[in-house]
C-alpha atoms as a PDB file:
ATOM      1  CA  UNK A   1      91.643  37.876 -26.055  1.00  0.00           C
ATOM      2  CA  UNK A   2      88.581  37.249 -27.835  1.00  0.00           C
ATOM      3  CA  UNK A   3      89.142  39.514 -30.660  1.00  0.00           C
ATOM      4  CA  UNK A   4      87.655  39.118 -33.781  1.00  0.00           C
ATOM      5  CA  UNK A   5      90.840  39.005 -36.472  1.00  0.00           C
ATOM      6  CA  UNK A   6      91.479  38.371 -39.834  1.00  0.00           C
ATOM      7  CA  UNK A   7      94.013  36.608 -42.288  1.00  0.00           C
ATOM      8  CA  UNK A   8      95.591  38.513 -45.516  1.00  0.00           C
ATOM      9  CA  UNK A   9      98.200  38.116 -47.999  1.00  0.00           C
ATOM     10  CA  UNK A  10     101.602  40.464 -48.693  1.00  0.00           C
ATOM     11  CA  UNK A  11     100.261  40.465 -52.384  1.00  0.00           C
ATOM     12  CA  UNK A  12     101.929  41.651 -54.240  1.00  0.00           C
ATOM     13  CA  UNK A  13     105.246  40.386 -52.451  1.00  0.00           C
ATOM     14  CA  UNK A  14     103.166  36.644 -52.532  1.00  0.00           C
ATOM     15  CA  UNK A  15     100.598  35.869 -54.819  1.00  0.00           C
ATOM     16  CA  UNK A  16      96.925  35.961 -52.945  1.00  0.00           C
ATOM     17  CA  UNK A  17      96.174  32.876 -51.449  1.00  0.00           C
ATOM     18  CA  UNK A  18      94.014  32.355 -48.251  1.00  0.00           C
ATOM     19  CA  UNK A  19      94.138  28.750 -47.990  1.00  0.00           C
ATOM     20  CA  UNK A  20      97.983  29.644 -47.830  1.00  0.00           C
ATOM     21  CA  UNK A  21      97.101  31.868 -45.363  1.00  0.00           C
ATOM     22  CA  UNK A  22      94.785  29.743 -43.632  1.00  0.00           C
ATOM     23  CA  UNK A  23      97.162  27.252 -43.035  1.00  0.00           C
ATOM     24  CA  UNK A  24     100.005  28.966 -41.585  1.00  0.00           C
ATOM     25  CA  UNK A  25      97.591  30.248 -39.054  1.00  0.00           C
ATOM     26  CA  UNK A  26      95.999  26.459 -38.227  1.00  0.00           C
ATOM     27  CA  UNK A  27     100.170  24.605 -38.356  1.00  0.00           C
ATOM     28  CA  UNK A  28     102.153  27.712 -37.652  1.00  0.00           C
ATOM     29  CA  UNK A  29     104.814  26.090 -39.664  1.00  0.00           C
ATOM     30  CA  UNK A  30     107.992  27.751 -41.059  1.00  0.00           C
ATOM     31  CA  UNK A  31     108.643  27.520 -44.713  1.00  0.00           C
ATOM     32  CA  UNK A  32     111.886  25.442 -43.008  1.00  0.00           C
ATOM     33  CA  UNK A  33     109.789  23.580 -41.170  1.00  0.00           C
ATOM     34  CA  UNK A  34     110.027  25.529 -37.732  1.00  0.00           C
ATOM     35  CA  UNK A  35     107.383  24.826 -35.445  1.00  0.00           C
ATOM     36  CA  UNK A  36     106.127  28.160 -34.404  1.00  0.00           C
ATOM     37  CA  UNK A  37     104.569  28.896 -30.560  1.00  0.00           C
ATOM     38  CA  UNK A  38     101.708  25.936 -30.366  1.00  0.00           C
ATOM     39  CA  UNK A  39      99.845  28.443 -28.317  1.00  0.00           C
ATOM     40  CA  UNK A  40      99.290  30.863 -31.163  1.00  0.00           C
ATOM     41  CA  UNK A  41      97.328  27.955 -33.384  1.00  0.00           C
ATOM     42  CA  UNK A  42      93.699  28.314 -34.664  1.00  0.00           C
ATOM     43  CA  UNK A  43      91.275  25.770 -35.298  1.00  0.00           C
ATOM     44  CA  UNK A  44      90.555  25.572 -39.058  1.00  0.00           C
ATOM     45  CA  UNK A  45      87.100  27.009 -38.053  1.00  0.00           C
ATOM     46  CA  UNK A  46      88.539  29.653 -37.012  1.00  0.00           C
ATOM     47  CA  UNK A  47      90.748  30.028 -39.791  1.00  0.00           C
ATOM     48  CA  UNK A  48      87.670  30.104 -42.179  1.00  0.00           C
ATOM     49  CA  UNK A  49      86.192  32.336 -40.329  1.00  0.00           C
ATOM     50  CA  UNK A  50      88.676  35.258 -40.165  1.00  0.00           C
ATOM     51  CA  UNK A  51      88.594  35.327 -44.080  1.00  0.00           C
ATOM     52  CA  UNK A  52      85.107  35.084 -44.386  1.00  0.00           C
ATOM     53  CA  UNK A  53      82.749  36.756 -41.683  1.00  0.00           C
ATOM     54  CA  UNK A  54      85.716  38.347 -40.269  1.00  0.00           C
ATOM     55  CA  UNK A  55      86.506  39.795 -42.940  1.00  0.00           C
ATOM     56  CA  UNK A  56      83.381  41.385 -43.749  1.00  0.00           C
ATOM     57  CA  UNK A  57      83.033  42.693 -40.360  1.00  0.00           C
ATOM     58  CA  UNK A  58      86.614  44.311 -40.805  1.00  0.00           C
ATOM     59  CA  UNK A  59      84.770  46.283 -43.678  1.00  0.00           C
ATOM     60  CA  UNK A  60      81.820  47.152 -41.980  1.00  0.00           C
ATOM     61  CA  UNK A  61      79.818  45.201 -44.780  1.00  0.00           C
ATOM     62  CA  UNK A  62      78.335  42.068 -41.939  1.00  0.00           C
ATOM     63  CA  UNK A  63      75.372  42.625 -43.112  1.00  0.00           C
ATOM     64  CA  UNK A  64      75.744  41.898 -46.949  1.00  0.00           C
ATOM     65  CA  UNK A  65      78.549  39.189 -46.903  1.00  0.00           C
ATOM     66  CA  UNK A  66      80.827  36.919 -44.610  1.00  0.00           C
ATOM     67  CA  UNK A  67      78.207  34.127 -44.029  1.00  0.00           C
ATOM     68  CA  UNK A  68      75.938  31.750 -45.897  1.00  0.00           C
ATOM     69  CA  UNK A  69      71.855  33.779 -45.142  1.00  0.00           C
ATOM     70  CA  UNK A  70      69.037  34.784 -47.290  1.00  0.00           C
ATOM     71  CA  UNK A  71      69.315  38.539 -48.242  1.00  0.00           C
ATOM     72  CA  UNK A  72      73.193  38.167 -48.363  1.00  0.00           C
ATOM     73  CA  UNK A  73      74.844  38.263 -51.369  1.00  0.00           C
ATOM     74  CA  UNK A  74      75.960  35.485 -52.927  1.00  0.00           C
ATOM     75  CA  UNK A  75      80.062  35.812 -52.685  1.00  0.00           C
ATOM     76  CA  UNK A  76      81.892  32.124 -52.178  1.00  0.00           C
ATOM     77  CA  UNK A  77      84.035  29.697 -53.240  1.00  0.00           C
ATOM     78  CA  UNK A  78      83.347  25.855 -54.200  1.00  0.00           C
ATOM     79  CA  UNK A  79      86.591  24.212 -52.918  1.00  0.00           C
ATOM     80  CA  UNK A  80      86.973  20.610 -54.211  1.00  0.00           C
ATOM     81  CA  UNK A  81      87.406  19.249 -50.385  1.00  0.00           C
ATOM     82  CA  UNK A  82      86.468  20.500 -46.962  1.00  0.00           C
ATOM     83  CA  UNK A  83      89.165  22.569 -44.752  1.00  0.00           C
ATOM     84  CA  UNK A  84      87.230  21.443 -41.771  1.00  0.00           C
ATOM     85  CA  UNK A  85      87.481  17.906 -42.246  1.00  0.00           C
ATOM     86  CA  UNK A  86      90.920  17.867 -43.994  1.00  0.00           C
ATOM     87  CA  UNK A  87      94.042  17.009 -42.098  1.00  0.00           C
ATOM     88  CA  UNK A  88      95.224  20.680 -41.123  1.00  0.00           C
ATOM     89  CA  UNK A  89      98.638  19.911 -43.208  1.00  0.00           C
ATOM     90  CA  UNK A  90      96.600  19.444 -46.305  1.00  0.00           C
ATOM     91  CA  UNK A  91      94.580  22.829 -46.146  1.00  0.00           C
ATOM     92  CA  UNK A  92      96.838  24.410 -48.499  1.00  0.00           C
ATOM     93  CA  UNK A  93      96.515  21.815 -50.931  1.00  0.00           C
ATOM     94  CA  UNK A  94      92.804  22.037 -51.230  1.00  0.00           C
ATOM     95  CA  UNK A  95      92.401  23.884 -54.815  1.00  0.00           C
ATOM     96  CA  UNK A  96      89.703  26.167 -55.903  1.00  0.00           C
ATOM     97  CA  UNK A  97      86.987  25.136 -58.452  1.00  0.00           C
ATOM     98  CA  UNK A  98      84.908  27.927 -59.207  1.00  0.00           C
ATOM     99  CA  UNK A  99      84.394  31.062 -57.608  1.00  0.00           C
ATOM    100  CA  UNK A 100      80.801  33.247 -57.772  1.00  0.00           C
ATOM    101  CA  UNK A 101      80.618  36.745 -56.349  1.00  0.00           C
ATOM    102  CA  UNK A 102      76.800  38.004 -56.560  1.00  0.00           C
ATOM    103  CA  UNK A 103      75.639  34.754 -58.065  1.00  0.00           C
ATOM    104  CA  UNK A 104      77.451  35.022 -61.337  1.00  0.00           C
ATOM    105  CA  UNK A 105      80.584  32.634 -61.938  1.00  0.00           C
ATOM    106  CA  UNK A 106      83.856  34.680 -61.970  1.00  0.00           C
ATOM    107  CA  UNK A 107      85.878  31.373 -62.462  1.00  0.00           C
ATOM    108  CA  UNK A 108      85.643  28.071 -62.795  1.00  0.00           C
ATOM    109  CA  UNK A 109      88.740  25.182 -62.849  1.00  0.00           C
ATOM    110  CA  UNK A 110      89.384  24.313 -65.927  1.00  0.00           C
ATOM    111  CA  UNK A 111      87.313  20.235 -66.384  1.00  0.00           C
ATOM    112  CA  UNK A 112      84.870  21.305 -64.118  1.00  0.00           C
END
């Protein structure tokens, strides 16, 4: 329908994890290995996009955060591969090496 949307977690019922979430939404893929309506699929674009400028739109906050500008601030996530250019069954696998909100370093995988 052309909706914007966005992609969450049931934390605490699941621990937070959008690339979790991310990938159900690009394989819709049971945990039992259902295949789920085709139709309903997103491209991993798509996927990236509903927890990133989606998501700030959701909040109102578009203007501060969601994408990659000058003025922005400087919230993101170095992943150590691309979702976009991943097989789609290997989203989920991609792990998270650091993590800045603001420009300061919140986290960074341990070796990195």
């Amino acid at each position: 329908a052309g909706l914007p949307f966005t992609l969450h977690t049931d934390t605490p019922v699941l621990r937070p994890n959008l690339l979790e979430a991310a990938w159900c939404a690009v394989n819709r893929v049971t945990k039992a290995g259902a295949q789920l309506d085709e139709d309903q699929k997103v491209t991993p674009y798509e996927a990236m996009r509903a927890i990133t400028f989606n998501g700030a739109y959701q909040y109102g906050e578009e203007d501060l955060k969601g994408t990659l500008e000058a003025g922005k601030l400087a919230d993101l996530v170095v992943l150590d591969r691309n979702p976009l250019a991943v097989d789609p069954r290997e989203i989920r696998d991609i792990k998270v090496l650091a993590t800045i909100k603001e420009g300061e370093t919140l986290y960074e995988r341990d070796g990195q």
